[in-house]
C-alpha atoms as a PDB file:
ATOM      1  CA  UNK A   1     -53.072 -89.328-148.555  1.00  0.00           C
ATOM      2  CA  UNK A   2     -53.210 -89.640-145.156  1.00  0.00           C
ATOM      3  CA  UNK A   3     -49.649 -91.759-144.833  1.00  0.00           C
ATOM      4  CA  UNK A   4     -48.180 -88.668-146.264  1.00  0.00           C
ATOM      5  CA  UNK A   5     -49.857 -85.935-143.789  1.00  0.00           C
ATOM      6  CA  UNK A   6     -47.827 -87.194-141.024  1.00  0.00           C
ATOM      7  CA  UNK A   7     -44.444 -87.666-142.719  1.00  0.00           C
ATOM      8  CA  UNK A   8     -43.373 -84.222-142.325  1.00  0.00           C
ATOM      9  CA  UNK A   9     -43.614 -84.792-138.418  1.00  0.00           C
ATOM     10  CA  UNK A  10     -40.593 -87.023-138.461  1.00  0.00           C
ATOM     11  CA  UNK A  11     -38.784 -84.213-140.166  1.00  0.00           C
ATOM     12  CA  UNK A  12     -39.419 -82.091-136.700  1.00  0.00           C
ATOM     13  CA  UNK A  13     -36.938 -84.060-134.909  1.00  0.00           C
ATOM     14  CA  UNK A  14     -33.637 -83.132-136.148  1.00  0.00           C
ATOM     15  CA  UNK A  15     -35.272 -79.301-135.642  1.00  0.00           C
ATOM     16  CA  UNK A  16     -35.650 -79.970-131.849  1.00  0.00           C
ATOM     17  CA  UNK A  17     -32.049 -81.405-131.358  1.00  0.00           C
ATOM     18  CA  UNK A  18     -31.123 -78.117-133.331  1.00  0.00           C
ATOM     19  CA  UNK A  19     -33.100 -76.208-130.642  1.00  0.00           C
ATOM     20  CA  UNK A  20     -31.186 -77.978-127.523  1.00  0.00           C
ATOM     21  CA  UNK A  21     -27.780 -77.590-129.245  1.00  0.00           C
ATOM     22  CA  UNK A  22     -28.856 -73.900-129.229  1.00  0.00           C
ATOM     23  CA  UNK A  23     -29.572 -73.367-125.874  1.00  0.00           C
ATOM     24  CA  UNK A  24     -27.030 -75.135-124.685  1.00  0.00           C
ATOM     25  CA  UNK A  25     -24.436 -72.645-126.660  1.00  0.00           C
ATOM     26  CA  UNK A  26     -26.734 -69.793-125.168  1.00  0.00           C
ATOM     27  CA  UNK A  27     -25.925 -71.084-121.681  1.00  0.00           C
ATOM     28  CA  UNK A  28     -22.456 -71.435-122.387  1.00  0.00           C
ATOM     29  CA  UNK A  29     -22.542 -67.773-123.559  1.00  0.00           C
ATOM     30  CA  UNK A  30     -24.462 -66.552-120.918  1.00  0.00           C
ATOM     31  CA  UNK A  31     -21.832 -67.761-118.512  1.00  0.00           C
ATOM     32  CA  UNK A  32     -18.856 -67.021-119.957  1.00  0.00           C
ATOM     33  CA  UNK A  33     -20.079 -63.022-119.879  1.00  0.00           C
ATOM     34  CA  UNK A  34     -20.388 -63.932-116.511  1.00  0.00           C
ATOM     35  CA  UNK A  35     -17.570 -64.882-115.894  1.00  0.00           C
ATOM     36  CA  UNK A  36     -15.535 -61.840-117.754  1.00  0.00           C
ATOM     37  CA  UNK A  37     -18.012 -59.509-115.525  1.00  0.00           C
ATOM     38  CA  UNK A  38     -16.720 -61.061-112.424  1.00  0.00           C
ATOM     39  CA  UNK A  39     -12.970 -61.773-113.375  1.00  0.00           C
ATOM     40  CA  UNK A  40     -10.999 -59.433-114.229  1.00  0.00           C
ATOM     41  CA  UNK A  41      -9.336 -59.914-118.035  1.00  0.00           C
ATOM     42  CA  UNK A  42      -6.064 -60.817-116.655  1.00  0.00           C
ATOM     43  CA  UNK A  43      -7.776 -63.590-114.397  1.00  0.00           C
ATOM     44  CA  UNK A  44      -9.685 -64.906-117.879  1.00  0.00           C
ATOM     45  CA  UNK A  45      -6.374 -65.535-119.076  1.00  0.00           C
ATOM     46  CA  UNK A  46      -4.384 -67.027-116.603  1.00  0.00           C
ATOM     47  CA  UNK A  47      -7.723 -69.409-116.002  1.00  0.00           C
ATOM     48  CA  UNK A  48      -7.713 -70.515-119.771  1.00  0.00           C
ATOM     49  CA  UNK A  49      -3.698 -71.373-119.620  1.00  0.00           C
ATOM     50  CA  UNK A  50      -3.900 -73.104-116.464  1.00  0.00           C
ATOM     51  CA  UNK A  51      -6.894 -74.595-117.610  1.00  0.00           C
ATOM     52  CA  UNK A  52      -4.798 -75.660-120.880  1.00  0.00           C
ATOM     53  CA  UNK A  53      -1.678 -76.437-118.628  1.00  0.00           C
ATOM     54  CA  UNK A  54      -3.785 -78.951-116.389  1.00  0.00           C
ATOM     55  CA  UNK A  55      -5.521 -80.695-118.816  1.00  0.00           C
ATOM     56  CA  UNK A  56      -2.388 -81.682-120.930  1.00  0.00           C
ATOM     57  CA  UNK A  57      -0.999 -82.642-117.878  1.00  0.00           C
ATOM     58  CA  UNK A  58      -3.635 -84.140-115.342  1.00  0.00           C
ATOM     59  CA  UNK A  59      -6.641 -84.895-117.943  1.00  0.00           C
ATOM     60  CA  UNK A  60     -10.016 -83.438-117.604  1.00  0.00           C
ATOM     61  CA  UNK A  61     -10.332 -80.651-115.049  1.00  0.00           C
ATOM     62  CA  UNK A  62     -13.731 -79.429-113.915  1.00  0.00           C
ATOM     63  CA  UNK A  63     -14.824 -76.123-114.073  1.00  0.00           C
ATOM     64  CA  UNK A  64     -15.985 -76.516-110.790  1.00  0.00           C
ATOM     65  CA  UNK A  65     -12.191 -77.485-109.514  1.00  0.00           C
ATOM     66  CA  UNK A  66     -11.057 -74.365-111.640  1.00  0.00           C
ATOM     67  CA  UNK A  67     -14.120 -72.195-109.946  1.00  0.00           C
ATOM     68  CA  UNK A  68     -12.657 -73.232-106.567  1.00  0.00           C
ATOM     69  CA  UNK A  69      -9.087 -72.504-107.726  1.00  0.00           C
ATOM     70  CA  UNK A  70     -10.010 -68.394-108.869  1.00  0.00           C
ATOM     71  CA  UNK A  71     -11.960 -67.249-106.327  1.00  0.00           C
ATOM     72  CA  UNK A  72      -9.048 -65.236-105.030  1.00  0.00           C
ATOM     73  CA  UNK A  73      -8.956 -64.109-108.440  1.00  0.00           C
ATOM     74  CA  UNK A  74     -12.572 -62.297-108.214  1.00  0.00           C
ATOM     75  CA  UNK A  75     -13.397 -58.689-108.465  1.00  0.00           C
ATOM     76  CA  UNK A  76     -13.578 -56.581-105.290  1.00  0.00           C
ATOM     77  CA  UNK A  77     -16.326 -55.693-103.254  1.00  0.00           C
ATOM     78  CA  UNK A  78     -16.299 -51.816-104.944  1.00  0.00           C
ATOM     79  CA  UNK A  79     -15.799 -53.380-108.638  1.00  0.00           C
ATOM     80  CA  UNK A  80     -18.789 -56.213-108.107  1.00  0.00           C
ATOM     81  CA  UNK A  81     -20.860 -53.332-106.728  1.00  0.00           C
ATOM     82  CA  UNK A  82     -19.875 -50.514-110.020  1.00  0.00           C
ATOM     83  CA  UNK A  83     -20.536 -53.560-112.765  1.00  0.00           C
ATOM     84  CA  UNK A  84     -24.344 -53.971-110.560  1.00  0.00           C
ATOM     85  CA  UNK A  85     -24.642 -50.728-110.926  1.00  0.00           C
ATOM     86  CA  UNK A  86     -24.189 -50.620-114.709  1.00  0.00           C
ATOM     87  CA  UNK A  87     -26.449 -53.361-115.027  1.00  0.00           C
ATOM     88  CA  UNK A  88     -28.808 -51.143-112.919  1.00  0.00           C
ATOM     89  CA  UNK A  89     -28.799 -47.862-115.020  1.00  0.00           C
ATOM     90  CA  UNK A  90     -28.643 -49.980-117.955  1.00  0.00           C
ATOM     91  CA  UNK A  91     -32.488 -51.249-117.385  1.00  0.00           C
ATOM     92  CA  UNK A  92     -33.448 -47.880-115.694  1.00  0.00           C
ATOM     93  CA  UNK A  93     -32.189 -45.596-118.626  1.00  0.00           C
ATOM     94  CA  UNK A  94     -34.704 -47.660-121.031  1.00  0.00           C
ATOM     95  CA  UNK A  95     -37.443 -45.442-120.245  1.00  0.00           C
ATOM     96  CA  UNK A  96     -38.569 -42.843-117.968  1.00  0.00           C
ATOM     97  CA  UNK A  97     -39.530 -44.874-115.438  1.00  0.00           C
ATOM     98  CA  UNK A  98     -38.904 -48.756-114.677  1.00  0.00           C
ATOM     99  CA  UNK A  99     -40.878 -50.668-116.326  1.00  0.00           C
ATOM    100  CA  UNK A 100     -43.079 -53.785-114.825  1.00  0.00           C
ATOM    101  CA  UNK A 101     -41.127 -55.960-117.186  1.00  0.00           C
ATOM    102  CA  UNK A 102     -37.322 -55.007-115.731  1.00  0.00           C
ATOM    103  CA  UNK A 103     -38.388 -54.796-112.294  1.00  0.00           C
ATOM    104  CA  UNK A 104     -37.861 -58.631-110.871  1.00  0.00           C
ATOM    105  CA  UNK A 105     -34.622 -58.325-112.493  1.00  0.00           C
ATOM    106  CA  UNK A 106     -33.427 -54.795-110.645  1.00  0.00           C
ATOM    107  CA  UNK A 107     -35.111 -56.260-107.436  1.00  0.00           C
ATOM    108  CA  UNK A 108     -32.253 -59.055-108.094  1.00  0.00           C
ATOM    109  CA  UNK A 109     -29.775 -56.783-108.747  1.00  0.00           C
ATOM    110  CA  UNK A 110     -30.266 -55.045-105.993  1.00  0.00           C
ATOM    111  CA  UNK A 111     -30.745 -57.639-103.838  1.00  0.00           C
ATOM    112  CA  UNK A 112     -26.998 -58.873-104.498  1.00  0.00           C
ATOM    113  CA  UNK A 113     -25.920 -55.499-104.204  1.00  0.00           C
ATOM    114  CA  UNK A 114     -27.207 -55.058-100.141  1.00  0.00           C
ATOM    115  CA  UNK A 115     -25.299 -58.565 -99.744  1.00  0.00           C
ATOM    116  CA  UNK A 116     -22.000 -57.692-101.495  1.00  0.00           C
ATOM    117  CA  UNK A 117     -22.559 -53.903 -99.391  1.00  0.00           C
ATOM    118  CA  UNK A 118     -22.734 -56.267 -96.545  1.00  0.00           C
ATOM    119  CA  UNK A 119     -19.210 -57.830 -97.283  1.00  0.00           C
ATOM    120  CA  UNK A 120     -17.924 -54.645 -98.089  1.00  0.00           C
ATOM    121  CA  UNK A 121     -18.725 -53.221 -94.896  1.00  0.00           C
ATOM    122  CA  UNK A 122     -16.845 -55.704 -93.459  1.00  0.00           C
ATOM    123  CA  UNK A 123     -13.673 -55.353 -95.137  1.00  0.00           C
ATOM    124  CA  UNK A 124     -11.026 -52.160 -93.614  1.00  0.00           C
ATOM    125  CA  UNK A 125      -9.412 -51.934 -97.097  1.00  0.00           C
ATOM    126  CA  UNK A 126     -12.567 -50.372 -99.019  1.00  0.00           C
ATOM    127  CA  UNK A 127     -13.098 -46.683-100.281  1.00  0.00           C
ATOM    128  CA  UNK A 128     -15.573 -46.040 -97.944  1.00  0.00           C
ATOM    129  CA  UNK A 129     -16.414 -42.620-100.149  1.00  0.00           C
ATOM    130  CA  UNK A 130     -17.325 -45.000-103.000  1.00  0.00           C
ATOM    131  CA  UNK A 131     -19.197 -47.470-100.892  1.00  0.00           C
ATOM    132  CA  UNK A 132     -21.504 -44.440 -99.702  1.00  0.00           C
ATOM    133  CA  UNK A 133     -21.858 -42.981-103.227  1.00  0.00           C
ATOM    134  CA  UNK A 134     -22.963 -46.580-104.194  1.00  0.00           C
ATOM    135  CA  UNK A 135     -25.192 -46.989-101.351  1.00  0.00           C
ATOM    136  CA  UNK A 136     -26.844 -43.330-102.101  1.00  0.00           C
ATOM    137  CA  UNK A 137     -27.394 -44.664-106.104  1.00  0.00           C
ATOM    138  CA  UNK A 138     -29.136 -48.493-104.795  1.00  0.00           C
ATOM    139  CA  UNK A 139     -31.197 -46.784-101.895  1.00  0.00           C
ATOM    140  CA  UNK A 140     -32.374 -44.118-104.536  1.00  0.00           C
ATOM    141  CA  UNK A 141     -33.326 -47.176-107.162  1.00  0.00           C
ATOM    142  CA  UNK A 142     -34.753 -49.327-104.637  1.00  0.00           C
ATOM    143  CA  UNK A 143     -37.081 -45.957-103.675  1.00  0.00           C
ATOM    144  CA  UNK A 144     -37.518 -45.289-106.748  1.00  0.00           C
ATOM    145  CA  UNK A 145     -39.297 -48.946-107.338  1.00  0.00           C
ATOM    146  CA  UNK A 146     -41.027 -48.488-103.820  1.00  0.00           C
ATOM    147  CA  UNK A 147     -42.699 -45.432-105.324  1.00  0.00           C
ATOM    148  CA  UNK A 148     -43.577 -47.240-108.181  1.00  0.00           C
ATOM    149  CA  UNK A 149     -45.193 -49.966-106.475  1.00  0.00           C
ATOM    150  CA  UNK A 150     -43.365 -52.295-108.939  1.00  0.00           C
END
């Protein structure tokens, strides 16, 4: 009886390849919603036929040699900062307050925010009215957790 106790532990394998596979198709998802917040749609489709174009033609391309290739191709300073702030509201609009559970992740958020303000700053061809408004909304979040003590 014994001998047959244990057979159903060989029948856990195929369940934890199942399990990788999954993730692995998570990952990929995760990143390709990156990648449509950061491009714009136009950019996802000139990347997919040159990525098409170069591969019948060349072979394999990387998608770090495509990465490289599109960074021109990236949203502005203003844009990056809106989509952060959508993310933002999005976890602060869950409840009254932020909760202790979405806090490292606005703290993130915001944190690229500052450094993309930072770059933004730097640039003369920004709407310096929308920088400001965007500026007011992180510096009201990021008192907002301060008060918190989050």
């Amino acid at each position: 009886m014994k001998g047959f106790e244990t057979m159903p532990t060989s029948n856990k394998m195929p369940e934890q390849k199942q399990k990788t596979i999954e993730e692995l198709q998570e990952e990929q998802t995760k990143k390709e919603a990156y990648e449509e917040k950061i491009l714009s749609p136009s950019a996802l489709a000139v990347k997919e036929l040159v990525k098409k174009g170069l591969k019948d033609k060349f072979g394999e391309i990387t998608e770090e040699d495509l990465n490289q290739a599109f960074k021109s191709l990236e949203l502005s300073p203003i844009d990056y900062l809106n989509n952060l702030a959508i993310d933002v509201k999005k976890l602060t609009s869950k409840h009254d307050r932020i909760s202790k559970a979405d806090a490292p992740e606005i703290r993130t958020k915001l944190k690229k925010a500052w450094q993309e303000i930072n770059i933004a700053n730097n640039k003369p061809d920004i709407n310096k009215d929308e920088l400001k408004r965007l500026i007011s909304f992180f510096t009201a979040v990021e008192e907002l957790l301060d008060n918190q003590k989050l």
